[in-house]
Protein backbone atom coordinates (compact mmCIF):
# COMPACT_ATOMS: atom_id res chain seq x y z
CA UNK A 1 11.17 20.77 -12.99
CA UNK A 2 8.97 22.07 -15.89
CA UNK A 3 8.39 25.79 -16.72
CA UNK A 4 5.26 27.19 -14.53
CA UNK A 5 3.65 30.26 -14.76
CA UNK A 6 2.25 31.70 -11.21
CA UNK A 7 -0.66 31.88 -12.33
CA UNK A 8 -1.62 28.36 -13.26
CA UNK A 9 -1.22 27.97 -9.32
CA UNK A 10 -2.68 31.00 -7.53
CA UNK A 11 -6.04 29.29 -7.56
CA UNK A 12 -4.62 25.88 -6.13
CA UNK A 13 -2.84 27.26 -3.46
CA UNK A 14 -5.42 29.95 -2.70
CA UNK A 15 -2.95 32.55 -3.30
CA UNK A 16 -3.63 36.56 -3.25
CA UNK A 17 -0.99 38.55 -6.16
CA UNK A 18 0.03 41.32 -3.68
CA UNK A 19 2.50 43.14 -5.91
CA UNK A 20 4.89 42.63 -9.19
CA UNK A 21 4.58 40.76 -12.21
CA UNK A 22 0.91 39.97 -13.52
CA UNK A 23 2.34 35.97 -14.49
CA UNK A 24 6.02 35.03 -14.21
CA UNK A 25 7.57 32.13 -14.98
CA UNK A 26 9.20 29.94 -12.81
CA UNK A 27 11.24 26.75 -12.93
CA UNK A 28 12.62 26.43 -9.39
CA UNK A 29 11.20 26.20 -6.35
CA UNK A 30 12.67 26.64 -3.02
CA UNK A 31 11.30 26.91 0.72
CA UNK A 32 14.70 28.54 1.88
CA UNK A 33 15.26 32.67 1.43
CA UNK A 34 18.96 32.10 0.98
CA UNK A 35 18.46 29.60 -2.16
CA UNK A 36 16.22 32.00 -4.57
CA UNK A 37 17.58 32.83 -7.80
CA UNK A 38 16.07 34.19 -11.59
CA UNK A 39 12.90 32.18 -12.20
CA UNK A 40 12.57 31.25 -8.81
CA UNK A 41 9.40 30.77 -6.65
CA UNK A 42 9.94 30.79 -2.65
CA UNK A 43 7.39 29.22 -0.45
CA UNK A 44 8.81 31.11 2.83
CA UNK A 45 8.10 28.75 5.12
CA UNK A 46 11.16 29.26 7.67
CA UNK A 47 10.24 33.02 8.71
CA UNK A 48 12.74 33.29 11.21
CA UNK A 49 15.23 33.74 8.68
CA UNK A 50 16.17 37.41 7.81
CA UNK A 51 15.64 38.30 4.31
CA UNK A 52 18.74 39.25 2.36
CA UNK A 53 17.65 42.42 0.02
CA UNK A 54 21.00 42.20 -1.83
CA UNK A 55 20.49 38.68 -2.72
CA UNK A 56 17.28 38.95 -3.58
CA UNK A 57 18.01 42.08 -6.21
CA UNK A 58 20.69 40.63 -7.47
CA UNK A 59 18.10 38.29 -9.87
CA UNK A 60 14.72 38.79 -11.41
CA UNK A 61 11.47 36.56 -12.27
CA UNK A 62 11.42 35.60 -8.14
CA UNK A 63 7.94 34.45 -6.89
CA UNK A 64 7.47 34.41 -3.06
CA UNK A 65 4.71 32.66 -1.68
CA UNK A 66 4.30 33.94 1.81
CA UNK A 67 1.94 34.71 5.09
CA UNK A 68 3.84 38.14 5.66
CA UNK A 69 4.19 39.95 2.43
CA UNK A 70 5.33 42.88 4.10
CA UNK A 71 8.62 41.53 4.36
CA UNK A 72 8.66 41.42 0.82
CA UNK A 73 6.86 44.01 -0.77
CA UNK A 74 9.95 46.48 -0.68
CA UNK A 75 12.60 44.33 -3.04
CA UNK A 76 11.45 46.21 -6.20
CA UNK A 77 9.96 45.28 -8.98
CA UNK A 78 11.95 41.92 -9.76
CA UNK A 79 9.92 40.33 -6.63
CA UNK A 80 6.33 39.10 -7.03
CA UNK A 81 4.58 38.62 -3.88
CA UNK A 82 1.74 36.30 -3.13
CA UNK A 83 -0.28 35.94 -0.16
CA UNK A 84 -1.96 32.87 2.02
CA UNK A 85 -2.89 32.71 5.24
CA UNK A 86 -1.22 29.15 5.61
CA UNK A 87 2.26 29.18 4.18
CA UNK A 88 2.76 24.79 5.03
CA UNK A 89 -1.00 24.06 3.32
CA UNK A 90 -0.20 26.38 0.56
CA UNK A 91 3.72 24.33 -0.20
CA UNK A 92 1.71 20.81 -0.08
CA UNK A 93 -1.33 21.83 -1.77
CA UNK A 94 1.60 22.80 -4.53
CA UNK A 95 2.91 19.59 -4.71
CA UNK A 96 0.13 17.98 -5.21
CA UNK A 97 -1.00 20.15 -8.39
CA UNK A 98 2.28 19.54 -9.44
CA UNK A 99 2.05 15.71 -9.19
CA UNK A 100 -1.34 15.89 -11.17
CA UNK A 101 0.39 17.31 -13.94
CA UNK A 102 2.08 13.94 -14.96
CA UNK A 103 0.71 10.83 -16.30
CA UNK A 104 3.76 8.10 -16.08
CA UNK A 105 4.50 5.21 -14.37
CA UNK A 106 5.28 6.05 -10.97
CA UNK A 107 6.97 2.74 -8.70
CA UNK A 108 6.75 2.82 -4.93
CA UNK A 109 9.47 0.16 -2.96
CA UNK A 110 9.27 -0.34 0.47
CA UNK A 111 10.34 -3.47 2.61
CA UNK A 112 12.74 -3.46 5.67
CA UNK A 113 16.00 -4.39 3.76
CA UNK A 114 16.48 -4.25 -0.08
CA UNK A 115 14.33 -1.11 -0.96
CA UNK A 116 17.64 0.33 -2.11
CA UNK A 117 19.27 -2.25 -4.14
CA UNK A 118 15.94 -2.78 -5.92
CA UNK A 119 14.82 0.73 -6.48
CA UNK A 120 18.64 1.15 -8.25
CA UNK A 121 17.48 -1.89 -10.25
CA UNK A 122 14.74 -0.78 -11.42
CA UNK A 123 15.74 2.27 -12.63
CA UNK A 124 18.86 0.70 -13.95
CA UNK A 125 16.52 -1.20 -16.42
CA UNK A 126 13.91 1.58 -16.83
CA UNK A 127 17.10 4.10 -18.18
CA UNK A 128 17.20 1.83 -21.30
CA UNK A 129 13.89 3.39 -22.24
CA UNK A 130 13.15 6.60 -20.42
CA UNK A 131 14.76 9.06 -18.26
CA UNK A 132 14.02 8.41 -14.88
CA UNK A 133 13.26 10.46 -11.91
CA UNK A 134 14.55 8.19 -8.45
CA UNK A 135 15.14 8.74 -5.20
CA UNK A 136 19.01 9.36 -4.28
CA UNK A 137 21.02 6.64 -2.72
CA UNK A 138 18.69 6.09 0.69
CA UNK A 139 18.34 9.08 1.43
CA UNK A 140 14.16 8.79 1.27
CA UNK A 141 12.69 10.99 4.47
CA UNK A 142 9.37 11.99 3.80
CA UNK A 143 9.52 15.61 4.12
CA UNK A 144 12.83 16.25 2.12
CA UNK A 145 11.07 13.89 -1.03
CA UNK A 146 9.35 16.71 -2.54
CA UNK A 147 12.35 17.25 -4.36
CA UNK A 148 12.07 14.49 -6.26
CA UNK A 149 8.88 14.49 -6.85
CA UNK A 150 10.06 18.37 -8.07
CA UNK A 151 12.79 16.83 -10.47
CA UNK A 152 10.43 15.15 -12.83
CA UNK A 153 9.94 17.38 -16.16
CA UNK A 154 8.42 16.71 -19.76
CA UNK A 155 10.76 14.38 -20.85
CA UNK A 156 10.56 12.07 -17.57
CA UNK A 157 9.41 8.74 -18.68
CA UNK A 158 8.83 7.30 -15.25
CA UNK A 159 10.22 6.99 -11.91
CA UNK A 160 10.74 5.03 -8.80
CA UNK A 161 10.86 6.08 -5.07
CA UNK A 162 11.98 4.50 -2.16
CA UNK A 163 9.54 4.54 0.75
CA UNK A 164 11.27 4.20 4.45
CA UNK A 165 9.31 3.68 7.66
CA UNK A 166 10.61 5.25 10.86
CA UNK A 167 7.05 6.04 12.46
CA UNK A 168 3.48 5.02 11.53
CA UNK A 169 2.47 7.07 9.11
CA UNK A 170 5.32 7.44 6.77
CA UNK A 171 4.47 5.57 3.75
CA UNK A 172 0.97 7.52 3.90
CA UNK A 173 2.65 10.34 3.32
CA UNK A 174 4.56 9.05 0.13
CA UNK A 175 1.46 7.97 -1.16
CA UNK A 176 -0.27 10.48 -0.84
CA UNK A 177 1.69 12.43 -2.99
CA UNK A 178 3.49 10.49 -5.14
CA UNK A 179 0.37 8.27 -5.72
CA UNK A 180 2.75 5.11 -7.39
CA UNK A 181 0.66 2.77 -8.80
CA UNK A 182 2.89 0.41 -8.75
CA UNK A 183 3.81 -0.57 -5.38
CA UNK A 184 6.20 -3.33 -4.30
CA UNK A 185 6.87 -4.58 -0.63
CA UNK A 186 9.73 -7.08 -0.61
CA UNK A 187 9.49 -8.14 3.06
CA UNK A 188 9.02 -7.39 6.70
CA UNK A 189 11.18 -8.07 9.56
CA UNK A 190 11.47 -6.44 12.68
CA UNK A 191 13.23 -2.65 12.95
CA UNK A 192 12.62 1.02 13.60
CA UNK A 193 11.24 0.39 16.94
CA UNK A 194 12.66 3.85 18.10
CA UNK A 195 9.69 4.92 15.88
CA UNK A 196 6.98 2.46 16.44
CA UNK A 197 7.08 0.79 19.76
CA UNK A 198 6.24 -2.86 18.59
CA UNK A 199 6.70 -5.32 15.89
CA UNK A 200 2.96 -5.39 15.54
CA UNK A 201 3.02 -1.44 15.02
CA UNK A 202 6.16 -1.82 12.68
CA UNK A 203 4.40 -4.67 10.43
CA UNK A 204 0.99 -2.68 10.14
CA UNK A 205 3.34 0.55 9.41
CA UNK A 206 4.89 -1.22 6.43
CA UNK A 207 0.91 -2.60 5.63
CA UNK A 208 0.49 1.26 4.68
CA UNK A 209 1.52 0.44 1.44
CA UNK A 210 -2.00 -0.60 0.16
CA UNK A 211 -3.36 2.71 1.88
CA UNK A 212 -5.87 4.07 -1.16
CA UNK A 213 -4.75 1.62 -4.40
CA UNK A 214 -6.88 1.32 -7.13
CA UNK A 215 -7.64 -2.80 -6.89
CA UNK A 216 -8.39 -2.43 -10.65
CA UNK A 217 -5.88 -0.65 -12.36
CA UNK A 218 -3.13 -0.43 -9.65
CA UNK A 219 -0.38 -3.23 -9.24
CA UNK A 220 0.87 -4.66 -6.04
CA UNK A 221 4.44 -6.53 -5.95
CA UNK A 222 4.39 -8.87 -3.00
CA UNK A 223 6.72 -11.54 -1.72
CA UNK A 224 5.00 -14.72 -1.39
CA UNK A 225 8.00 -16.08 0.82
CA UNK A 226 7.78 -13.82 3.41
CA UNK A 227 5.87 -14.92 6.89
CA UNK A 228 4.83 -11.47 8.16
CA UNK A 229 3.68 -10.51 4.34
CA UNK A 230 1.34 -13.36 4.93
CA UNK A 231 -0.15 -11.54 7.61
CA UNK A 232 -1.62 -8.92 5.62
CA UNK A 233 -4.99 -9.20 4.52
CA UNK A 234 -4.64 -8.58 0.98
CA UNK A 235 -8.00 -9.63 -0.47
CA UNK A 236 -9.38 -6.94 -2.10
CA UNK A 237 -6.68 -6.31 -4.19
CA UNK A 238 -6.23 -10.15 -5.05
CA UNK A 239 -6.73 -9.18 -9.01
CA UNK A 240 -4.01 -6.64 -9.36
CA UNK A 241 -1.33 -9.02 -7.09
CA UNK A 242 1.57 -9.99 -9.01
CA UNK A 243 3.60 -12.37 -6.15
CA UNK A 244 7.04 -12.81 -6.68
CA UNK A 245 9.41 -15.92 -5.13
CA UNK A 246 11.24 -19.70 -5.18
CA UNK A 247 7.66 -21.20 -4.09
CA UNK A 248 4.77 -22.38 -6.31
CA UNK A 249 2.34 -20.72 -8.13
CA UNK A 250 4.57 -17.36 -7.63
CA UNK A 251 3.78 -14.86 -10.81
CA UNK A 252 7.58 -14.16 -10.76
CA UNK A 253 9.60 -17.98 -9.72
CA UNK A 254 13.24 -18.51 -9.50
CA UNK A 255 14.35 -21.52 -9.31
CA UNK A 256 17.68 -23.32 -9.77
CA UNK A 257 19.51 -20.50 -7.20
CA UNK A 258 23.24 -20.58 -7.44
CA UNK A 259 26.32 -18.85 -6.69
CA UNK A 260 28.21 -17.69 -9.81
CA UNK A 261 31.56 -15.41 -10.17
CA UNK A 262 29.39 -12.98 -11.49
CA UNK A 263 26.71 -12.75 -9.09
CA UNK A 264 23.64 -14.63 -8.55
CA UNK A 265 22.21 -17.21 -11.06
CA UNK A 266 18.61 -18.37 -11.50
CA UNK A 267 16.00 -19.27 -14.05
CA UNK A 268 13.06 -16.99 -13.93
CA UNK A 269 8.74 -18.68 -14.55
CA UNK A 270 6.64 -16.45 -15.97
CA UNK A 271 3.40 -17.36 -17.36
CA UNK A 272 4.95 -20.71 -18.87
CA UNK A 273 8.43 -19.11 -20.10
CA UNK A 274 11.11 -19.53 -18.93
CA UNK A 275 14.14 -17.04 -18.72
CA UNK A 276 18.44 -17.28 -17.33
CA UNK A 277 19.19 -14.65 -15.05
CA UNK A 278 22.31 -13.33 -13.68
CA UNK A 279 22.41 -10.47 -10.91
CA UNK A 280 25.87 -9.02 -10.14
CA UNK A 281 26.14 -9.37 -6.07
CA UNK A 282 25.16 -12.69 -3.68
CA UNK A 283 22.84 -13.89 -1.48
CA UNK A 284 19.54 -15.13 -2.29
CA UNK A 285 18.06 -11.65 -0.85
CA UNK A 286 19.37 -10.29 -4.24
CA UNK A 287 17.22 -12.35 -6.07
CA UNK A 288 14.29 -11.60 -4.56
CA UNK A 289 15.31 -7.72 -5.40
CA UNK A 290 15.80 -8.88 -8.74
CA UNK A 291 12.35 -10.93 -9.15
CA UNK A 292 10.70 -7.66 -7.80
CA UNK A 293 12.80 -5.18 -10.09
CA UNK A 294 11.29 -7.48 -13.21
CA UNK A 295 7.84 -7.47 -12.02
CA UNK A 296 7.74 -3.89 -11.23
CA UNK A 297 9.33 -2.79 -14.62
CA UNK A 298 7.42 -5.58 -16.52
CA UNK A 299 4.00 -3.61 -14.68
CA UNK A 300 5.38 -0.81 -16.45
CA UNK A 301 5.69 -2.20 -19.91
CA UNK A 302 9.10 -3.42 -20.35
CA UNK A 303 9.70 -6.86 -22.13
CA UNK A 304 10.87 -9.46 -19.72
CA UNK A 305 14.09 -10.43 -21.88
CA UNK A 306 15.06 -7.05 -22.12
CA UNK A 307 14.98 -6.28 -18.14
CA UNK A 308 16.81 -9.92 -17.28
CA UNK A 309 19.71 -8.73 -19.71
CA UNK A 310 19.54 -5.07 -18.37
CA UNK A 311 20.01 -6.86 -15.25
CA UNK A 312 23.57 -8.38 -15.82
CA UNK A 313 25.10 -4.76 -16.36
CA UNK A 314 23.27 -3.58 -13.31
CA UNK A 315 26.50 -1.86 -11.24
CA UNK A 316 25.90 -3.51 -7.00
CA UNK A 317 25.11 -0.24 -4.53
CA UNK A 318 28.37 0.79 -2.68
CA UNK A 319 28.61 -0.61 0.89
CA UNK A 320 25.39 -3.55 0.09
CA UNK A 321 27.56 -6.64 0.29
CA UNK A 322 30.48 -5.23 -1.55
CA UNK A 323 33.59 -8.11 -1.62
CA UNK A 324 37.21 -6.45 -1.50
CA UNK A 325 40.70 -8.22 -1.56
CA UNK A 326 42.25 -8.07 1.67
CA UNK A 327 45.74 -8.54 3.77
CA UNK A 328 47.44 -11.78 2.92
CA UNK A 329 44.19 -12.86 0.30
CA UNK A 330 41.79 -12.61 2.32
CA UNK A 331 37.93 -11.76 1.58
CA UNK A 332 36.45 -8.76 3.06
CA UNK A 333 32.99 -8.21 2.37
CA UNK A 334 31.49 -4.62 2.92
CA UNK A 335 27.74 -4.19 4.18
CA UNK A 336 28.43 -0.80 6.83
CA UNK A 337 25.57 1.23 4.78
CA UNK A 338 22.93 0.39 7.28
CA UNK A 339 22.31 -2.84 9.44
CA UNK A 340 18.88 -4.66 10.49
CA UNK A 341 18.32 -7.87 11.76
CA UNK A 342 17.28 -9.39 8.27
CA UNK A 343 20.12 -7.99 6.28
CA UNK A 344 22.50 -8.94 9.07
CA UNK A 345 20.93 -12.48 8.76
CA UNK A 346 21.44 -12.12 4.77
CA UNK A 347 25.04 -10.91 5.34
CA UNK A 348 25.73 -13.91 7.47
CA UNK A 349 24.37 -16.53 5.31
CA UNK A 350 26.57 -15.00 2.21
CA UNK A 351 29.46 -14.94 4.53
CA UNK A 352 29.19 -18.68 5.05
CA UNK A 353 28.29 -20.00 1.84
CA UNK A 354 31.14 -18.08 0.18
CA UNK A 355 33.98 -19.19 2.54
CA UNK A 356 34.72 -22.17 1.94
CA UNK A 357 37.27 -24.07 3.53
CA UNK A 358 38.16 -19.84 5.22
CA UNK A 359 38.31 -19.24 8.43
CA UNK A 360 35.39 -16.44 9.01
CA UNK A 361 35.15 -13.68 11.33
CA UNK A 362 32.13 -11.30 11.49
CA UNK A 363 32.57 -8.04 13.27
CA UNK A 364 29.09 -6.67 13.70
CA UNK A 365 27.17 -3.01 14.52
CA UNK A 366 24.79 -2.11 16.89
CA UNK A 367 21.61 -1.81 15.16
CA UNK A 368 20.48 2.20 16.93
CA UNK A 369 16.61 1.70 15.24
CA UNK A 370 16.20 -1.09 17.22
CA UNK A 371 16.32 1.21 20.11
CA UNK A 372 16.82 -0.81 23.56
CA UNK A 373 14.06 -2.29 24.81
CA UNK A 374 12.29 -5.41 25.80
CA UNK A 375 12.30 -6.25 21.37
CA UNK A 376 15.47 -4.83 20.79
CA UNK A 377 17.08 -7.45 23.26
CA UNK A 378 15.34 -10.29 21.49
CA UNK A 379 16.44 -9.21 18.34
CA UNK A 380 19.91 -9.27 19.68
CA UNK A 381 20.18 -12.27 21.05
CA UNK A 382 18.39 -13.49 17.69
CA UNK A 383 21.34 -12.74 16.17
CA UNK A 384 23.85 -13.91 18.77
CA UNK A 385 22.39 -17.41 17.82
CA UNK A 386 22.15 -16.54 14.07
């Protein structure tokens, strides 16, 4: 986080200076008592907690941002307090100054399988050039993302976030303050049903992801392959499209998909070049993570030559399809870090076409977003046949 002084915010969060320093600085902000330290500001928005005095004069420079001052006001002179009569409106109205006071490329990946392995791609080819601000692992709920947004400083060059869905609503709230204008949906299956009833609600949940973009200057990454992507209406923003795929007339084409004892092999179209690619981990889902990573970080100004070849050192995400030696030689390939109905379908296929000659045995998990309904019964006896 970059050095702020409080009062380059009091205005944008409507904030009153009740008592302490005229302007501190501050370079960490929390929204937990327990976690303040030297040039730290507080938003106190879990009251219920009792406020340690020792802790809190045990450092100086903190900033607490607060609808009760009075529990405040008698820490001493190390302890600037601020007032607002809505402590939650005051944190997000801070977030969003805070996001306005960057101008880099900002990349938003959602999709029900891959966002992931493709976020950790792009990044993986951004680091060549800038540092880069990402979400961790999957861990990507809405309301504990601030922190990332939080992590980016002066020398960020860009970053990348990956944008789940459990309930209508969710990528709104990424956008809204993250504001990537670079967005890229790799596909849409059926899943988090626990959150939004129906595949219907699930699909137009996922459709968030054009919610407010600029059909000028903004860029949308879409997969041309996918039959529910299809279903979007998409015309408005039909100049700033950049489709990615195996079929015709895709932006981004691979072609000649193979299986290689490095990875995944393919030769990449773009705008009448042509370029080899190899992608450490299988399954032709991976290529379509790679063909959006390259579109996304090509949006963003990075030669296409240089992100294929970043590509071949990219390291595969722990638990995504991860093949181990097992008992007696045989093949054990990992994919426990979460389970849908698509990636289990992707899993499958890879299963098969690496055999060989092998006998194969697939011990599968219950997928708990499907819930267990009317859809989540289909979907299981989907697979069953699959």
């Amino acid at each position: 986080m970059k050095w702020l002084y409080i009062n380059e915010i009091l205005t944008h969060i409507n904030g009153l200076l009740v008592q302490g320093e005229e302007n501190p600085l501050f370079k960490n902000v929390v929204t937990k008592r327990y976690k303040v330290s030297t040039h730290t500001l507080l938003f106190d928005l879990y009251t219920k907690e009792k406020v340690n005095s020792k802790l809190f004069k045990n450092f100086h420079s903190i900033v607490v941002v607060t609808e009760k001052p009075k529990e405040f006001t008698h820490l001493g002179d190390g302890v600037t307090v601020v007032k607002v009569e809505d402590i939650d409106i005051a944190y997000w109205k801070f977030i969003d100054y805070y996001r306005s006071l960057f101008d880099i490329p900002i990349i938003g990946v959602t999709g029900t399988c891959g966002k992931t392995t493709t976020k950790e791609m792009i990044k993986h080819i951004l680091e060549k050039r800038f540092k880069v601000q990402s979400t961790y692992k999957s861990f990507n709920g809405g309301h504990r993302n601030h922190r990332y947004l939080l992590g980016i400083e002066e020398n960020t060059g860009a970053a990348v976030i990956e944008m789940g869905v459990d309930y209508p609503g969710d990528i709104i709230f990424y956008l809204k303050y993250f504001r990537p204008k670079i967005r890229v949906l790799l596909n849409i299956d059926v899943y988090h049903l626990v959150g939004c009833k129906t595949p219907e609600a699930y699909l137009e949940a996922k459709a968030e992801i054009l919610e407010e973009l600029d059909p000028i200057n903004g860029t949308l990454i879409l997969n041309a392959d996918d039959e529910n992507i299809k279903k979007i209406d998409v015309s408005k923003f039909q100049n700033i499209i950049q489709y990615i795929g195996f079929s015709e007339g895709c932006h981004f084409q691979a072609t000649d998909v193979d299986y290689d004892p490095k990875g995944m092999v393919f030769t990449l179209h773009h705008q009448n070049n042509t370029y080899p690619v190899i992608v450490p981990g299988y399954g032709k889902h991976n290529v379509y993570n790679a063909l959006a990573a390259i579109a996304a970080t090509w949006s963003a100004g990075v030669d296409i030559e240089e992100a294929c070849e970043r590509l071949a050192s990219f390291n595969q995400v722990i638990e995504h399809l991860e093949f181990h030696i097992g008992l007696g030689g045989c093949s054990v390939i990992d994919d426990t870090w979460n389970v849908t109905p698509l990636s289990m379908t992707s899993a499958l296929q890879v299963m098969n076409e690496t055999a060989g000659t092998k006998t194969k045995i697939a011990l599968l998990g219950y997928m708990p977003q499907l819930g267990d309904g009317d859809y989540a019964k289909q979907e299981y006896a989907k697979m069953g046949r699959e």
